[in-house]
Protein backbone atom coordinates (compact mmCIF):
# COMPACT_ATOMS: atom_id res chain seq x y z
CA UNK A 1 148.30 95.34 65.43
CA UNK A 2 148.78 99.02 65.39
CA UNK A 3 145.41 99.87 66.37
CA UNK A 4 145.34 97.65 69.47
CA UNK A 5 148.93 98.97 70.74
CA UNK A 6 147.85 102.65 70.00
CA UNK A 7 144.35 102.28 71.93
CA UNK A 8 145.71 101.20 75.00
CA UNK A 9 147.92 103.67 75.51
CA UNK A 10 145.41 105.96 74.76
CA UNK A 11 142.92 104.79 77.54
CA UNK A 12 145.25 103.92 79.95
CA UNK A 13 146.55 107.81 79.68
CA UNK A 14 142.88 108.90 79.97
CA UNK A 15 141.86 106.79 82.80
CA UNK A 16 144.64 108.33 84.82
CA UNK A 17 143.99 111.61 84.79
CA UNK A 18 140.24 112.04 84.41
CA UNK A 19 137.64 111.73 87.42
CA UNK A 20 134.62 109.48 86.92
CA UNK A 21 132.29 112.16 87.91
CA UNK A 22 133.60 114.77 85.24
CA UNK A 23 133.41 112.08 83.09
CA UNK A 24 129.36 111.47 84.07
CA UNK A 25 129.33 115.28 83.11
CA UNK A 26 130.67 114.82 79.79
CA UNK A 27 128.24 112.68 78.16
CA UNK A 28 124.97 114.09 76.30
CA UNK A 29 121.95 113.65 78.22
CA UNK A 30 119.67 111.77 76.18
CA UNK A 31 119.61 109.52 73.14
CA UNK A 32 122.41 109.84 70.70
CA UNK A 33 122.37 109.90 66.93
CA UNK A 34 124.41 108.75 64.21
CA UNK A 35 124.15 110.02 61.10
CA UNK A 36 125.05 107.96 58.18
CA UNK A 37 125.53 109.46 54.75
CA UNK A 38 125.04 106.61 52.41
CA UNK A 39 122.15 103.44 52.37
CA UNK A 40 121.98 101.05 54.63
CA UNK A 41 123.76 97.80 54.37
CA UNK A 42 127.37 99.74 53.34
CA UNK A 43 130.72 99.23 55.13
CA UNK A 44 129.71 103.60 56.61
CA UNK A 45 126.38 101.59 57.77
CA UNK A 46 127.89 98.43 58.98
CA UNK A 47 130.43 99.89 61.59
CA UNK A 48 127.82 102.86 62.46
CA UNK A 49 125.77 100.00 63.92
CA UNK A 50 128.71 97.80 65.21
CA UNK A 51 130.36 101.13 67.33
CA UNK A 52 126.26 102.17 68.28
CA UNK A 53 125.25 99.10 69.88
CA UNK A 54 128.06 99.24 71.60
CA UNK A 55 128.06 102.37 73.07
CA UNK A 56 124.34 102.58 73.79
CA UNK A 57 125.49 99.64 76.37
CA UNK A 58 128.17 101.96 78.01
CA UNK A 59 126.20 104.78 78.40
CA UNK A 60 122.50 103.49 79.30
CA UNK A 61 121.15 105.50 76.42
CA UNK A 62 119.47 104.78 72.89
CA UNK A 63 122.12 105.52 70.20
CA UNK A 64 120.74 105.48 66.90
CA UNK A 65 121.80 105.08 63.41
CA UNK A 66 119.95 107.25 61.43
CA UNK A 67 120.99 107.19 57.39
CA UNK A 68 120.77 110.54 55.50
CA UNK A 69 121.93 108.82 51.68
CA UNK A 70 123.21 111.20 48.71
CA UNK A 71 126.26 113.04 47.35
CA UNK A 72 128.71 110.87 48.17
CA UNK A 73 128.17 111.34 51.97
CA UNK A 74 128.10 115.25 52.09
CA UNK A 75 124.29 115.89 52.78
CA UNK A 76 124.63 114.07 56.12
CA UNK A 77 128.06 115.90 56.76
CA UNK A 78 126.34 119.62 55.96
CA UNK A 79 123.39 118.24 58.04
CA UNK A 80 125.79 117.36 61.62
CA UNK A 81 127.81 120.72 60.87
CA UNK A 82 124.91 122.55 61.33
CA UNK A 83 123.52 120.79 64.49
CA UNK A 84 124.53 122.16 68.23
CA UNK A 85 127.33 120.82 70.42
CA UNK A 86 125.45 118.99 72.70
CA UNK A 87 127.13 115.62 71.81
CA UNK A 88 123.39 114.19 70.77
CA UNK A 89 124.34 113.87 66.91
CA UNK A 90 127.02 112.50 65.31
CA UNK A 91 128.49 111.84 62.44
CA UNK A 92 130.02 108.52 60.95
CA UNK A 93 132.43 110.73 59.10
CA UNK A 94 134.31 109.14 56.16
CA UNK A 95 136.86 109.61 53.14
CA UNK A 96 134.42 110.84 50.63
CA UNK A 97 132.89 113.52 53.31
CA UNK A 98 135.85 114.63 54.91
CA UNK A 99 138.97 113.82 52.33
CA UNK A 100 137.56 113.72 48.44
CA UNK A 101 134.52 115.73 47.91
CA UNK A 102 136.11 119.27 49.63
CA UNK A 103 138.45 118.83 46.55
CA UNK A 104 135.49 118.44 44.05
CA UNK A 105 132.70 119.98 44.91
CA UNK A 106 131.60 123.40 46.19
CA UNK A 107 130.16 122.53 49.86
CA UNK A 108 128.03 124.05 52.23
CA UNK A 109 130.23 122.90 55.22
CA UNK A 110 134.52 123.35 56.01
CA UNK A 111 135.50 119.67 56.56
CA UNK A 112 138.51 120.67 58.55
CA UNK A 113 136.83 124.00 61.01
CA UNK A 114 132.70 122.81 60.84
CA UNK A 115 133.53 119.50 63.14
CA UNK A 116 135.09 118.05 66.10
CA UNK A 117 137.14 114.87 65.51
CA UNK A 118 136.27 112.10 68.25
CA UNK A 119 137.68 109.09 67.28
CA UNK A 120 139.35 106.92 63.82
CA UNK A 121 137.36 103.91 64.02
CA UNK A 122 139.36 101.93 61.31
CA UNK A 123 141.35 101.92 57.58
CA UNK A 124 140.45 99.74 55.20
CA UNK A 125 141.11 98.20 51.80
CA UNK A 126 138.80 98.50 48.74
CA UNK A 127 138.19 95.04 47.10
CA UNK A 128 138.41 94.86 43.55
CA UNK A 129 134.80 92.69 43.22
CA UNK A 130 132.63 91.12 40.09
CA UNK A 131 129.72 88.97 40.32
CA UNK A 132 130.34 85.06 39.73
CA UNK A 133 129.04 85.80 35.95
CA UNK A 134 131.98 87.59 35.21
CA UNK A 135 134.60 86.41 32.30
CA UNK A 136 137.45 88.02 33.81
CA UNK A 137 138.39 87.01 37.56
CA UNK A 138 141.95 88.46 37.84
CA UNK A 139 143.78 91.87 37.07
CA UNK A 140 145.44 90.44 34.30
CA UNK A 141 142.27 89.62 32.45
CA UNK A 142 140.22 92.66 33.67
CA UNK A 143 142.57 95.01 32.10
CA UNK A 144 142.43 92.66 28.58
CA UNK A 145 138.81 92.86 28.92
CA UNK A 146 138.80 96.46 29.37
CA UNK A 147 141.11 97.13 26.51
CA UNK A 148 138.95 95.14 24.07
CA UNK A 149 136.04 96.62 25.27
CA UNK A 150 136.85 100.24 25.75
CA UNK A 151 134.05 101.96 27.30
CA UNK A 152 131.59 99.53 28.19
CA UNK A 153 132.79 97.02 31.23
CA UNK A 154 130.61 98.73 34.00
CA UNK A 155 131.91 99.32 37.24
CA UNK A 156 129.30 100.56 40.37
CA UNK A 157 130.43 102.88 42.99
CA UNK A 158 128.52 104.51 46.25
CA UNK A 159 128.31 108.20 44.17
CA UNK A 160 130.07 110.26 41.90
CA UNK A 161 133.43 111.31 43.76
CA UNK A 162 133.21 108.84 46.31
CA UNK A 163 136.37 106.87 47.10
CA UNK A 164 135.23 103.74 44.90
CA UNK A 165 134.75 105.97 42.09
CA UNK A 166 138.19 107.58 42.99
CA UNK A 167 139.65 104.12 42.81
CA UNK A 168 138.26 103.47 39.66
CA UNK A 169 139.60 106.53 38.06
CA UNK A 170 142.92 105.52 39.70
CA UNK A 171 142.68 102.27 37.92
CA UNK A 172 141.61 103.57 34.52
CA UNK A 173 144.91 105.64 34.69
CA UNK A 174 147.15 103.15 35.94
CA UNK A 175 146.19 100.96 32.88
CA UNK A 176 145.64 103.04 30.45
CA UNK A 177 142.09 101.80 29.91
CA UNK A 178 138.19 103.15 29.63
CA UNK A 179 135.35 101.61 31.60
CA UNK A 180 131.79 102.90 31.97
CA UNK A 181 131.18 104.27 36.01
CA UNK A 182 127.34 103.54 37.15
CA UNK A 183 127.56 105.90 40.52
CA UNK A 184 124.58 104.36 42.94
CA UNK A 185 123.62 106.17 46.25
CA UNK A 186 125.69 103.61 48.49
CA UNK A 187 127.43 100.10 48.80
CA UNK A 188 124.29 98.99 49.55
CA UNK A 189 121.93 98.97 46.23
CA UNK A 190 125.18 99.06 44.61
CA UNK A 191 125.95 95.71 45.66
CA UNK A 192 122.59 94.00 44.90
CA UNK A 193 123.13 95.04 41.25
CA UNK A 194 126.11 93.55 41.07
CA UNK A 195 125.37 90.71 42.31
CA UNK A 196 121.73 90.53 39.92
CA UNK A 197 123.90 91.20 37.01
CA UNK A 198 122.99 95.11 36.28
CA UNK A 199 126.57 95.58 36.17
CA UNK A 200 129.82 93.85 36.35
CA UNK A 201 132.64 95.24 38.68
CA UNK A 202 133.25 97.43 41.47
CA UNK A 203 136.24 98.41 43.88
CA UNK A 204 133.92 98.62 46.54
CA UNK A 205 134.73 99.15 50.43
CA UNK A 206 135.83 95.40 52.10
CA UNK A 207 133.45 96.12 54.89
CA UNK A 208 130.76 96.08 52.74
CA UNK A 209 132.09 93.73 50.46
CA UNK A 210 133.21 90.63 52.91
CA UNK A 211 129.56 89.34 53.42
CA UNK A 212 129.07 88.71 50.31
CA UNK A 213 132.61 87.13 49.49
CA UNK A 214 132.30 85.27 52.24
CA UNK A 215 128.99 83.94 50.47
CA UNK A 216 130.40 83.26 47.55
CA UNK A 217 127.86 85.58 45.80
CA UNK A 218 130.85 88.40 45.07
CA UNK A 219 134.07 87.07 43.50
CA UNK A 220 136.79 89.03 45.04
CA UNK A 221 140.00 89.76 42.28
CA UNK A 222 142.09 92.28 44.59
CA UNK A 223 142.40 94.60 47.23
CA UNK A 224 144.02 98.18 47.50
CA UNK A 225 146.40 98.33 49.98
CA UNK A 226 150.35 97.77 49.95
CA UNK A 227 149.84 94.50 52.87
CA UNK A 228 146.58 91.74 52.37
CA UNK A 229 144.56 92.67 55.15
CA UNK A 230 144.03 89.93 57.74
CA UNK A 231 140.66 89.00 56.73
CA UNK A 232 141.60 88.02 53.36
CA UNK A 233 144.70 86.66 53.22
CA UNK A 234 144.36 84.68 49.95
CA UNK A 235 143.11 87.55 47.87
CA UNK A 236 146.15 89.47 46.40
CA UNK A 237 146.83 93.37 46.17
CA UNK A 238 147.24 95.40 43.20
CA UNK A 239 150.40 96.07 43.54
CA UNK A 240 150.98 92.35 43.30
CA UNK A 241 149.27 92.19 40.41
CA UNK A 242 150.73 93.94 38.46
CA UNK A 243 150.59 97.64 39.40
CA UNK A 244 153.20 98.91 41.72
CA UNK A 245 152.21 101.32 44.56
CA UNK A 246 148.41 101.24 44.09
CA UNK A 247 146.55 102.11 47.46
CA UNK A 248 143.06 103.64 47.40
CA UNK A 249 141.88 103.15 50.73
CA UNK A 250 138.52 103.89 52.47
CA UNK A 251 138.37 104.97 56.21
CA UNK A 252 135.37 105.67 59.06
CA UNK A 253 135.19 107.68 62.45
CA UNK A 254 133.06 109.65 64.27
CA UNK A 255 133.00 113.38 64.77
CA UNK A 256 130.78 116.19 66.17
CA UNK A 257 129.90 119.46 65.04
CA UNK A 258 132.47 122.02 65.98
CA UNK A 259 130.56 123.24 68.79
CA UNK A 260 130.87 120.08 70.61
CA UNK A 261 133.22 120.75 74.01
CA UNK A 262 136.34 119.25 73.34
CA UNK A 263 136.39 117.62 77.34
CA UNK A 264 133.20 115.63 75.57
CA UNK A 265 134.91 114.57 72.01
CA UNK A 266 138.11 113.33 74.89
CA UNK A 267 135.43 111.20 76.32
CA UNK A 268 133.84 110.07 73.88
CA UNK A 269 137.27 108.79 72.03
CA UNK A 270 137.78 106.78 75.74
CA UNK A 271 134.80 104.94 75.66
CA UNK A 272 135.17 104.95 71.63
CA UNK A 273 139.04 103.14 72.01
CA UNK A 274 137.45 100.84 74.65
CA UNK A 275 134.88 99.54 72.67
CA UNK A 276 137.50 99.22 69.80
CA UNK A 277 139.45 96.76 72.02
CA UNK A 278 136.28 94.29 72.65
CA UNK A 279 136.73 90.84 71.23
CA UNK A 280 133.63 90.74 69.17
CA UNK A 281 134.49 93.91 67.91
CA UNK A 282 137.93 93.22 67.36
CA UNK A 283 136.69 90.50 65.43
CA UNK A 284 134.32 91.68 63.42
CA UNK A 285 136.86 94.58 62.30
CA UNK A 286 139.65 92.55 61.22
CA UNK A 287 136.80 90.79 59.18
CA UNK A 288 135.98 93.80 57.29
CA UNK A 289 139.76 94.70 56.98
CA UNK A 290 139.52 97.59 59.44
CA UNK A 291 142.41 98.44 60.96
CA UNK A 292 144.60 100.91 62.71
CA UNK A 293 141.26 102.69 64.58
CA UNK A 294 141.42 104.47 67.73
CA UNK A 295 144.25 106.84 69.43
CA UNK A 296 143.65 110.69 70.43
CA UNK A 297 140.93 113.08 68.75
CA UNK A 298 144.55 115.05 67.69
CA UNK A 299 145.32 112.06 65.87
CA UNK A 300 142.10 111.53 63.95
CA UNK A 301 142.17 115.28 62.64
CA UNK A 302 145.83 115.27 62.16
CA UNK A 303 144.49 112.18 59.80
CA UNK A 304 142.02 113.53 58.25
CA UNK A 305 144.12 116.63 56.81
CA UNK A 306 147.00 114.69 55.30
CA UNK A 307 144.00 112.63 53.56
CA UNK A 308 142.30 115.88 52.35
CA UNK A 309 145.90 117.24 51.37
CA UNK A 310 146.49 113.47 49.56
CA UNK A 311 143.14 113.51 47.75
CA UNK A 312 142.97 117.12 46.48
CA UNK A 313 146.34 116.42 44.45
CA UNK A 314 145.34 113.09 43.19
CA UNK A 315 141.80 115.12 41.57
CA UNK A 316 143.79 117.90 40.25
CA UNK A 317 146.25 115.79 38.57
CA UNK A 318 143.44 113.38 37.32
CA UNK A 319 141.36 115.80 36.56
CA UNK A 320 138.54 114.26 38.36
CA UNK A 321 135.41 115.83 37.91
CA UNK A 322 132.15 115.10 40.51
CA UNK A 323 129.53 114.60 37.45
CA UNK A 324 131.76 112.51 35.29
């Protein structure tokens, strides 16, 4: 996989050319924080905790998740922009932080100059989801049920401009139909409606999603990028179904506030791509459908530009609004 090939040429560079000592010196002195900016129990939350317990192992220090739900993500991001450089708080930074909502909202934080990328800790799908209740269990019939129904199939996402509801939006255009969006303040509570009933779909992140596919309890219909990811296999993409070029992806990774030393982001992404390249980890990534994570800090920010660049044009053509 391209995450795997790019991470170990990553740490093998870094290993090379960097001196355990200075590398002692580049690690915050006491316990480490991540900040989360949506409920626990979401695909941000999931992979937070996966990475932390981790880490907390390779550095002999308490790292903690710490969730900080609202706005689509951007309370948490304001909060770790304004924090010093000491390396002690970070941020699980993510598409709707860092990508959608500097396009659609006025923020109290620069997404691109406020942090310091560390490390991409994976890509993945959204999965097009309903509860087992649910009439229509493919494209084809979601879109008839839509049509006959115009404004009142519901479908949950983590907030209002978050990349679910973005995917939503993308699908309501694509098919020329009107659903109702029910914006919740993360995957998690979002998902235990769906699955009570309160409402009926979601294109929700696969990381948050697979549990409860796996369970049976979620019915998934599709997922949103151009390849199936490798764990699911069996469910097909949009594009297959019916609507050519369709990819709303969601994607994770850690950054610092801009004050963080850059000689401490490099070391972090080392011990960041190493823990990437665990088995269990591995594992439970390719579960989720996270993929491509890891490589340079320059390649996460590089990332998270074209994303913000990708995003921005896809709300001002929409004419996506945060409150809609």
């Amino acid at each position: 996989m391209q995450r795997r090939t790019f991470v170990t040429a990553a740490t093998a560079t870094a290993a090379t050319i960097v001196a355990p000592m200075l590398w002692a010196q580049n690690l915050p002195t006491g316990p480490v924080r991540i900040i989360v900016g949506f409920a626990p129990g979401g695909g941000t939350d999931i992979l937070a905790r996966v990475i932390g317990q981790k880490l907390a192992g390779m550095w002999n220090t308490q790292v903690i998740v710490e969730n900080k739900a609202g706005a689509s993500g951007t309370i948490a991001a304001d909060y770790v922009a304004k924090q010093t450089g000491d390396g002690a708080t970070l941020l699980m930074a993510h598409i709707n932080s860092h990508a959608i909502a500097p396009a659609l909202m006025k923020l109290n934080y620069n997404a691109e100059t406020d942090f310091q990328a560390v490390a991409l800790v994976g890509v993945t799908p959204n999965l097009l989801i309903c509860n087992e209740h649910q009439p229509a269990k493919t494209v084809k019939d979601l879109v008839e049920l839509c049509m006959k129904n115009p404004g009142k199939v519901s479908f949950g996402s983590a907030g209002n401009g978050s990349a679910q509801h973005l995917a939503l939006e993308m699908f309501m255009q694509a098919a020329k139909v009107k659903a109702i969006h029910v914006p919740y303040r993360g995957s998690g509570p979002m998902l235990a409606d769906l699955i009570g009933g309160t409402i009926q779909y979601s294109f929700d992140t696969m990381t948050a999603a697979t549990p409860h596919v796996k369970s049976g309890k979620v019915i998934a219909i599709a997922q949103t990028r151009q390849k199936r990811a490798v764990g699911h296999p069996s469910v097909p993409t949009m594009t297959e179904s019916g609507f050519p070029g369709f990819e709303a992806t969601t994607w994770y990774g850690l950054v610092g506030p801009a004050k963080m030393p850059v000689a401490m982001a490099k070391r972090m992404n080392d011990d960041i791509n190493k823990v990437l390249l665990l088995p269990d980890v591995m594992e439970r990534l390719d579960a989720s459908g996270a993929e491509e994570g890891g490589g340079s800090t320059e390649k996460f920010a590089q990332f998270m530009q074209v994303e913000a660049r990708k995003w921005a044009k896809v709300i001002k053509d929409g004419g996506v609004k945060a409150d809609a």
